[in-house]
PDB file of N, CA and C in Angstrom:
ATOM      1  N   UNK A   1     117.662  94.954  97.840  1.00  0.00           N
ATOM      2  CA  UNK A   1     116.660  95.610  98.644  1.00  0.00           C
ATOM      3  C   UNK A   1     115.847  96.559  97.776  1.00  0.00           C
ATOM      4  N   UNK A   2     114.867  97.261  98.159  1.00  0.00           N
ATOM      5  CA  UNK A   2     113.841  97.460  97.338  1.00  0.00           C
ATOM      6  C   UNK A   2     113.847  98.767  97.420  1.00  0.00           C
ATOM      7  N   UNK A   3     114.248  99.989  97.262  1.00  0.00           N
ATOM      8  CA  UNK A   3     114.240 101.087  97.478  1.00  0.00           C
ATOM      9  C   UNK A   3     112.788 101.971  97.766  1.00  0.00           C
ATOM     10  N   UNK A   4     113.152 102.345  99.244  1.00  0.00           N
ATOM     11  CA  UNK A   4     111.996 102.487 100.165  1.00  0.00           C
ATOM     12  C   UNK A   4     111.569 102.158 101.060  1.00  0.00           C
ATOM     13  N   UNK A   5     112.078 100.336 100.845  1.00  0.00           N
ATOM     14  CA  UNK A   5     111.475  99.773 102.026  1.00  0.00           C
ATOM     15  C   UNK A   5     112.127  99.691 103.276  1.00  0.00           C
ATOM     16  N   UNK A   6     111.672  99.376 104.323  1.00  0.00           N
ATOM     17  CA  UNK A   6     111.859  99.116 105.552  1.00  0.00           C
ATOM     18  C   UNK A   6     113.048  99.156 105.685  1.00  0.00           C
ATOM     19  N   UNK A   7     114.237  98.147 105.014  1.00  0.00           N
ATOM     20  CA  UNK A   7     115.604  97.355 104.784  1.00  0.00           C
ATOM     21  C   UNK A   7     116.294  98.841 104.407  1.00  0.00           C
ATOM     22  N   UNK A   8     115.887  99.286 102.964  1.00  0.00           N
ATOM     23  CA  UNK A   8     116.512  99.872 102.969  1.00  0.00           C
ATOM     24  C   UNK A   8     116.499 101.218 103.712  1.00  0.00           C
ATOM     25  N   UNK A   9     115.570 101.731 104.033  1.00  0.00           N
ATOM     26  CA  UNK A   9     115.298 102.702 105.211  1.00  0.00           C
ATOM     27  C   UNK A   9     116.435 102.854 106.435  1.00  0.00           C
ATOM     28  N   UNK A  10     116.762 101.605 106.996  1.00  0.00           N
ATOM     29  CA  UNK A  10     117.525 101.283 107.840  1.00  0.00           C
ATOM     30  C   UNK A  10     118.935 100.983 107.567  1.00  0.00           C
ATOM     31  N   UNK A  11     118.890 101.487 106.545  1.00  0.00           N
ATOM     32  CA  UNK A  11     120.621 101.039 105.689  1.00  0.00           C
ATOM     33  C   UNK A  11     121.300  99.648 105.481  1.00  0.00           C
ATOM     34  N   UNK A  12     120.235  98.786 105.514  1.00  0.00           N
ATOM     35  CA  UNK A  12     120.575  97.137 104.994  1.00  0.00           C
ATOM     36  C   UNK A  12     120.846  97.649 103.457  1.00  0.00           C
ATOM     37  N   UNK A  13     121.559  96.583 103.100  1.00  0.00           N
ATOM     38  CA  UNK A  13     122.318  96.704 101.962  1.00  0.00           C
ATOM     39  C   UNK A  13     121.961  94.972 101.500  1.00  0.00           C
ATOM     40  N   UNK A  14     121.942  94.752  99.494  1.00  0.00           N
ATOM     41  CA  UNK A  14     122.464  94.135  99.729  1.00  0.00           C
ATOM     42  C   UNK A  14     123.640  93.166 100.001  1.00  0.00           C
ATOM     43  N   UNK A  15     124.051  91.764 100.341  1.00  0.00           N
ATOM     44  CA  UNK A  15     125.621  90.920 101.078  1.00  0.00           C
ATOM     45  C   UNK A  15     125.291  91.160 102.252  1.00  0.00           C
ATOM     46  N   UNK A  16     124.421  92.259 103.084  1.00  0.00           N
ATOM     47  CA  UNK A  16     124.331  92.046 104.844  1.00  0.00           C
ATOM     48  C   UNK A  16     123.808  90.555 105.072  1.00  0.00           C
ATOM     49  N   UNK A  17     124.204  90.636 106.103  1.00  0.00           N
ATOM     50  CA  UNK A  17     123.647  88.848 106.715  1.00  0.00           C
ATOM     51  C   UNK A  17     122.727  89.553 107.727  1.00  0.00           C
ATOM     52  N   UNK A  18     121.516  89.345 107.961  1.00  0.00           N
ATOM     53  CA  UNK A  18     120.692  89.363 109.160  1.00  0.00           C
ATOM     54  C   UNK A  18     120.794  88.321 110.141  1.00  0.00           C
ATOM     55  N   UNK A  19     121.743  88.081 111.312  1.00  0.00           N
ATOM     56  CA  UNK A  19     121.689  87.416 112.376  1.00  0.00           C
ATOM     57  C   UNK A  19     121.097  86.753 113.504  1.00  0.00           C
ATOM     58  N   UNK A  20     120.523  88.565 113.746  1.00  0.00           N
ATOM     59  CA  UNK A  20     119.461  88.410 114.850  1.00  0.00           C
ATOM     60  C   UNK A  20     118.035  89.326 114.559  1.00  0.00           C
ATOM     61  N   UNK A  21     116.829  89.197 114.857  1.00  0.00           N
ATOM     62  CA  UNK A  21     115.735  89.894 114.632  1.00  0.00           C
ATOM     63  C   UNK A  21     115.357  89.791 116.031  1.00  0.00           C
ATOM     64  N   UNK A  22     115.011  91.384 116.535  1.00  0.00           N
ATOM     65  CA  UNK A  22     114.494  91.280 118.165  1.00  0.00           C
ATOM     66  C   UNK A  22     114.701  90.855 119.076  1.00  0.00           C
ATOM     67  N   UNK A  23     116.372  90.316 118.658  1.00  0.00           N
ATOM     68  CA  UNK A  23     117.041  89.081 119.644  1.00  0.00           C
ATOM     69  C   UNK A  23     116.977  87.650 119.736  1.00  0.00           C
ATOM     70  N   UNK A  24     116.431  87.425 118.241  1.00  0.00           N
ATOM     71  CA  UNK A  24     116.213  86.044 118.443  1.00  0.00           C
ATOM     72  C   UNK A  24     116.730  85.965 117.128  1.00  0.00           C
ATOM     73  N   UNK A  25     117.557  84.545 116.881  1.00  0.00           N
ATOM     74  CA  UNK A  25     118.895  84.167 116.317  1.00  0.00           C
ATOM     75  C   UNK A  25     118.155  84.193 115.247  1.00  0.00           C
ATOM     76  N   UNK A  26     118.499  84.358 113.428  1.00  0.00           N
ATOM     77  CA  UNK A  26     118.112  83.866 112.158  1.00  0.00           C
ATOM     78  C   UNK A  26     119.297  83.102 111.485  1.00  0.00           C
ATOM     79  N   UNK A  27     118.913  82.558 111.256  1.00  0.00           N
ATOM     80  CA  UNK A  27     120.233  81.511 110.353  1.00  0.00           C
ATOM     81  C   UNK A  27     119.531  81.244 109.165  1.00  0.00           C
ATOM     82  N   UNK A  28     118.226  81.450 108.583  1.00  0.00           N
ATOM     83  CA  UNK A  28     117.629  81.322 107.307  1.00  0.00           C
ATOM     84  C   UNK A  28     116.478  82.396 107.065  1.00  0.00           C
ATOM     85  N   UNK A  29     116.156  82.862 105.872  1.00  0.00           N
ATOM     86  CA  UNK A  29     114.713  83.307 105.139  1.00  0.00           C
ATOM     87  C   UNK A  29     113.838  82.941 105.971  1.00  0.00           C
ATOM     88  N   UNK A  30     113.589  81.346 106.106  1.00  0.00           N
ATOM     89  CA  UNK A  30     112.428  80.888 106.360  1.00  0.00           C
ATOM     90  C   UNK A  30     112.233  80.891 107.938  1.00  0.00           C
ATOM     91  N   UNK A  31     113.723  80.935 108.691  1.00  0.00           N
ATOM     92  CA  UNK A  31     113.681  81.760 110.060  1.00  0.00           C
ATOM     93  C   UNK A  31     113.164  83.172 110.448  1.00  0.00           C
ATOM     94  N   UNK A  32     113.525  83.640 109.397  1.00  0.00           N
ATOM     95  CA  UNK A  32     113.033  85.563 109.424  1.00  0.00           C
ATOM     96  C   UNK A  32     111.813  85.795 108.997  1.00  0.00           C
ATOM     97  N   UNK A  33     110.950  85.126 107.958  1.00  0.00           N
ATOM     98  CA  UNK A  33     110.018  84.620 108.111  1.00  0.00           C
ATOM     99  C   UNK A  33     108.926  84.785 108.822  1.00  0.00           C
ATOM    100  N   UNK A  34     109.469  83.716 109.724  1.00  0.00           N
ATOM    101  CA  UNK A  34     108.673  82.903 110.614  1.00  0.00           C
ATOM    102  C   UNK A  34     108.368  84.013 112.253  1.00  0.00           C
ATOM    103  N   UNK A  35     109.649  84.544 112.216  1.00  0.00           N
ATOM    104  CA  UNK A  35     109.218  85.487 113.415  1.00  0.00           C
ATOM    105  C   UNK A  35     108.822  86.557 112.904  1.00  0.00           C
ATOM    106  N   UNK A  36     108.612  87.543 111.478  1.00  0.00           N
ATOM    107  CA  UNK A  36     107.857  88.560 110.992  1.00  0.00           C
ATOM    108  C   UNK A  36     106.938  88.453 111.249  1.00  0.00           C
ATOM    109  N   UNK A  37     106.162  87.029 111.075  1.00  0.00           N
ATOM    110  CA  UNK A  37     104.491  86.696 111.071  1.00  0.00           C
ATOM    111  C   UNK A  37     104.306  87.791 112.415  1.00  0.00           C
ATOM    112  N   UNK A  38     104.566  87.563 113.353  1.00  0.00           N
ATOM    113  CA  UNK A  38     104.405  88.118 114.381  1.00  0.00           C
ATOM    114  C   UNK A  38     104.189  89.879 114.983  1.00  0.00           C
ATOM    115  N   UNK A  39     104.545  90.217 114.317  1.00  0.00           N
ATOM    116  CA  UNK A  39     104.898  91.378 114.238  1.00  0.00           C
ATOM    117  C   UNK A  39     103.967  92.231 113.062  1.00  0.00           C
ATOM    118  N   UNK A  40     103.186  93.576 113.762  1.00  0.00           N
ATOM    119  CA  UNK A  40     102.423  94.292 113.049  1.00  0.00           C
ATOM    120  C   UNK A  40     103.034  95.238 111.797  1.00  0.00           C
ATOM    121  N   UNK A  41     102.935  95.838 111.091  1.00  0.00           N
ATOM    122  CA  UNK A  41     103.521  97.135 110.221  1.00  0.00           C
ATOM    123  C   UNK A  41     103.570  97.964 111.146  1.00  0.00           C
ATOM    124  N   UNK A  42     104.316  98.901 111.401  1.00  0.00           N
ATOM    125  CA  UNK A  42     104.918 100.259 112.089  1.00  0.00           C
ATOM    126  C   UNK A  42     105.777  99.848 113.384  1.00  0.00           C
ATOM    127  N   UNK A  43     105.578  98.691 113.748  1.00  0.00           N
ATOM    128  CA  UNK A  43     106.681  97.995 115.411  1.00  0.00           C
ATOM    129  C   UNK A  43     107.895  98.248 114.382  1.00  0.00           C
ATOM    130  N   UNK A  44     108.741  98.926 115.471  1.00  0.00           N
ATOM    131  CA  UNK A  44     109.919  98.789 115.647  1.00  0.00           C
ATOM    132  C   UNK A  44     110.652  97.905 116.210  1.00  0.00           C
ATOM    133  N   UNK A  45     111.719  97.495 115.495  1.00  0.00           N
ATOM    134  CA  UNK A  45     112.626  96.554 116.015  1.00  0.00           C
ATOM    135  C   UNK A  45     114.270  96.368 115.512  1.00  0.00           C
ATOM    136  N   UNK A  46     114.824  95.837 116.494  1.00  0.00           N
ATOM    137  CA  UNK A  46     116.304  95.665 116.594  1.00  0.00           C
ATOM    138  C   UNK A  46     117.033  94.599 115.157  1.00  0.00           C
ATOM    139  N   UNK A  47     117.576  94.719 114.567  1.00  0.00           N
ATOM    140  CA  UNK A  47     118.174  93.669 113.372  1.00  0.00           C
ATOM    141  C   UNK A  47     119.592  93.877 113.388  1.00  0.00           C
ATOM    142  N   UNK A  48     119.956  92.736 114.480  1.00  0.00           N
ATOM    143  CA  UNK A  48     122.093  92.436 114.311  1.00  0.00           C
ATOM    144  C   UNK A  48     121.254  91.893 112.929  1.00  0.00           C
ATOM    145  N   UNK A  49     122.658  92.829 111.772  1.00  0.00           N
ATOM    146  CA  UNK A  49     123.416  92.338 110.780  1.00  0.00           C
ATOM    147  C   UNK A  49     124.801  92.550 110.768  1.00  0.00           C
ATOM    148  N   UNK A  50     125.717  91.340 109.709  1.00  0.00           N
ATOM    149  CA  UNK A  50     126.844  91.541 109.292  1.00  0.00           C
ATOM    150  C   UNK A  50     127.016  92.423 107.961  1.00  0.00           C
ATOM    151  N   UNK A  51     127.834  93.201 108.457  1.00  0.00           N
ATOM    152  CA  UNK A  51     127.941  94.049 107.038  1.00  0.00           C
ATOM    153  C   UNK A  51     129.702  93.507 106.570  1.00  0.00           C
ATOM    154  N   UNK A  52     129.568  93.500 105.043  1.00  0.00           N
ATOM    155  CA  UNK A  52     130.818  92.772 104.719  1.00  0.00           C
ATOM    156  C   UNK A  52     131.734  94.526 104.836  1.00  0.00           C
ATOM    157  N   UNK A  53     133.063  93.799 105.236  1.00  0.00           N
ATOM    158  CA  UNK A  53     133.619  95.348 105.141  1.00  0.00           C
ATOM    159  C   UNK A  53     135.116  94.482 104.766  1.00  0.00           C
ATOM    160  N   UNK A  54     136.396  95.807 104.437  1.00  0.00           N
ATOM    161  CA  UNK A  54     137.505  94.896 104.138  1.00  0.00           C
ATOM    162  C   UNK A  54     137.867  94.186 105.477  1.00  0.00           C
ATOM    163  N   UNK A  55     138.544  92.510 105.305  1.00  0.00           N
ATOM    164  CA  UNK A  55     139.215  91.966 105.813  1.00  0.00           C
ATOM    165  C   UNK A  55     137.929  90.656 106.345  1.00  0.00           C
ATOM    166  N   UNK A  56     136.811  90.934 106.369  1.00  0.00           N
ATOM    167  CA  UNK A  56     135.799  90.174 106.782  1.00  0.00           C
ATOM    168  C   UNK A  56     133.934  90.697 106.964  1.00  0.00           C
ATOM    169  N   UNK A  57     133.790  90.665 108.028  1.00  0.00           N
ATOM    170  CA  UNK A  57     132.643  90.962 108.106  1.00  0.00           C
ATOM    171  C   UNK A  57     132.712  92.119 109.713  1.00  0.00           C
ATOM    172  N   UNK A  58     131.491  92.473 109.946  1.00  0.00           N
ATOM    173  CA  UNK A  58     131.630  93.408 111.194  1.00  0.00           C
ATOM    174  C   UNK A  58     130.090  93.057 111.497  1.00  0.00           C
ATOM    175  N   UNK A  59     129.272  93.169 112.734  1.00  0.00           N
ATOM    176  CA  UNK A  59     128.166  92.845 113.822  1.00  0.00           C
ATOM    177  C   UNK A  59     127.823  94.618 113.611  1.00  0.00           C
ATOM    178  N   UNK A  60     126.525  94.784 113.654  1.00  0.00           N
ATOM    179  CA  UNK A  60     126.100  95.540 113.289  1.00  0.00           C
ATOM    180  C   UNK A  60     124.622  96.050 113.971  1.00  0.00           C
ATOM    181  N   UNK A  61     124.114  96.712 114.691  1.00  0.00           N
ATOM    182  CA  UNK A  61     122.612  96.543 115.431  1.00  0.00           C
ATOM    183  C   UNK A  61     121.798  98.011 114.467  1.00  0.00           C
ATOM    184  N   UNK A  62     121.103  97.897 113.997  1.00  0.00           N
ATOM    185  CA  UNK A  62     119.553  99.153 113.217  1.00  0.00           C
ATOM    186  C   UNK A  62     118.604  98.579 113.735  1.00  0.00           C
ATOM    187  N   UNK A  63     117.864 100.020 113.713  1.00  0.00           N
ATOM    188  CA  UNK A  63     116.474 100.066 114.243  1.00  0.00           C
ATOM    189  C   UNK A  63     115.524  99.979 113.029  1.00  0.00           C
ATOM    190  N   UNK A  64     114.611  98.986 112.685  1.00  0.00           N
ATOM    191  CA  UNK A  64     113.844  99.103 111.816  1.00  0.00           C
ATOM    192  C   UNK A  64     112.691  98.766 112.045  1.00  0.00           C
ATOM    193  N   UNK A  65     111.765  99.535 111.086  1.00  0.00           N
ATOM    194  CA  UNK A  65     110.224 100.399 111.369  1.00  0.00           C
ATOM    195  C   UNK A  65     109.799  99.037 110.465  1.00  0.00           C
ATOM    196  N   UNK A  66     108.953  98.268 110.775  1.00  0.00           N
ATOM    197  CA  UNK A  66     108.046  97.310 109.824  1.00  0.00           C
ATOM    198  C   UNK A  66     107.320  97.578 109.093  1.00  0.00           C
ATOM    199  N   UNK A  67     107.228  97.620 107.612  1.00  0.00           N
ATOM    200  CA  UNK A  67     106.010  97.985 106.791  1.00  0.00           C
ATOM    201  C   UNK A  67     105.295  97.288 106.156  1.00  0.00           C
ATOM    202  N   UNK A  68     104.206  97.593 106.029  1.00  0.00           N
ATOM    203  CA  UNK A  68     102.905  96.337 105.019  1.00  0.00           C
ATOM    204  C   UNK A  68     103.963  95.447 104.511  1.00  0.00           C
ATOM    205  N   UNK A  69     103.671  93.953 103.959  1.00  0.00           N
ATOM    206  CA  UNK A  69     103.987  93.269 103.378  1.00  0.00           C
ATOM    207  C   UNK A  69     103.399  93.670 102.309  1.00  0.00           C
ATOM    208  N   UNK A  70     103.953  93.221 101.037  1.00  0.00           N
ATOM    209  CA  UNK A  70     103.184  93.242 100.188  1.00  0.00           C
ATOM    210  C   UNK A  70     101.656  92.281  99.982  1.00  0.00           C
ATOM    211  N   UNK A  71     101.475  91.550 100.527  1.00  0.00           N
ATOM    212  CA  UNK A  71     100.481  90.837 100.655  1.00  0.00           C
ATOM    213  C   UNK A  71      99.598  91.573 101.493  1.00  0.00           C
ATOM    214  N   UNK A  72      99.822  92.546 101.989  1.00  0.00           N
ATOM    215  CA  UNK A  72      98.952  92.670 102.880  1.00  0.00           C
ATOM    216  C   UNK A  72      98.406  94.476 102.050  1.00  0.00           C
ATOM    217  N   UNK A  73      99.395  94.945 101.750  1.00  0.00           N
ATOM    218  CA  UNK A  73      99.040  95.860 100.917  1.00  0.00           C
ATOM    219  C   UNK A  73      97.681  95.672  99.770  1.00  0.00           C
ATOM    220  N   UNK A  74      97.512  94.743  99.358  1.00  0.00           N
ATOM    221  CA  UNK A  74      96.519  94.494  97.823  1.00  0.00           C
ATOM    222  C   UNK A  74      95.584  94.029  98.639  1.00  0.00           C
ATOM    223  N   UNK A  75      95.056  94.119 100.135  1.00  0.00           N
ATOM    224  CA  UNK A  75      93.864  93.528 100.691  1.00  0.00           C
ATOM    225  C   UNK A  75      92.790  95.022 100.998  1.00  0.00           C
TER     226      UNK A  75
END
């Protein structure tokens, strides 16, 4: 994670698994992706992750603030 951003703002780490975004399931990148498009810089939103902890993993819900993409930053 990128120190600063959004992720880490919200205490994603990285090894978290992102699950769910806004309630809707991710099982890939190109899933998380695909529902960011959607979504402005500054919306807030819900992100189930797994955080690895001893013995396995644990379900996890943060609130995170959306910021510029970088693509959208250099416009």
């Amino acid at each position: 994670m990128e120190s600063g951003s959004a992720a880490d703002k919200a205490g994603i780490v990285r090894g978290d698994v992102i699950v769910k975004f806004d309630g809707q399931s991710v099982s890939s990148m190109e899933d998380l992706k695909n529902l960011m498009q959607y979504y402005e810089a500054g919306t807030t939103v819900e992100i189930t992750i797994k955080k690895q902890s001893e013995g396995g993993y644990n379900e996890e819900e943060v609130s995170v603030t959306l910021g510029k993409r970088p693509a959208e930053s250099a416009q």
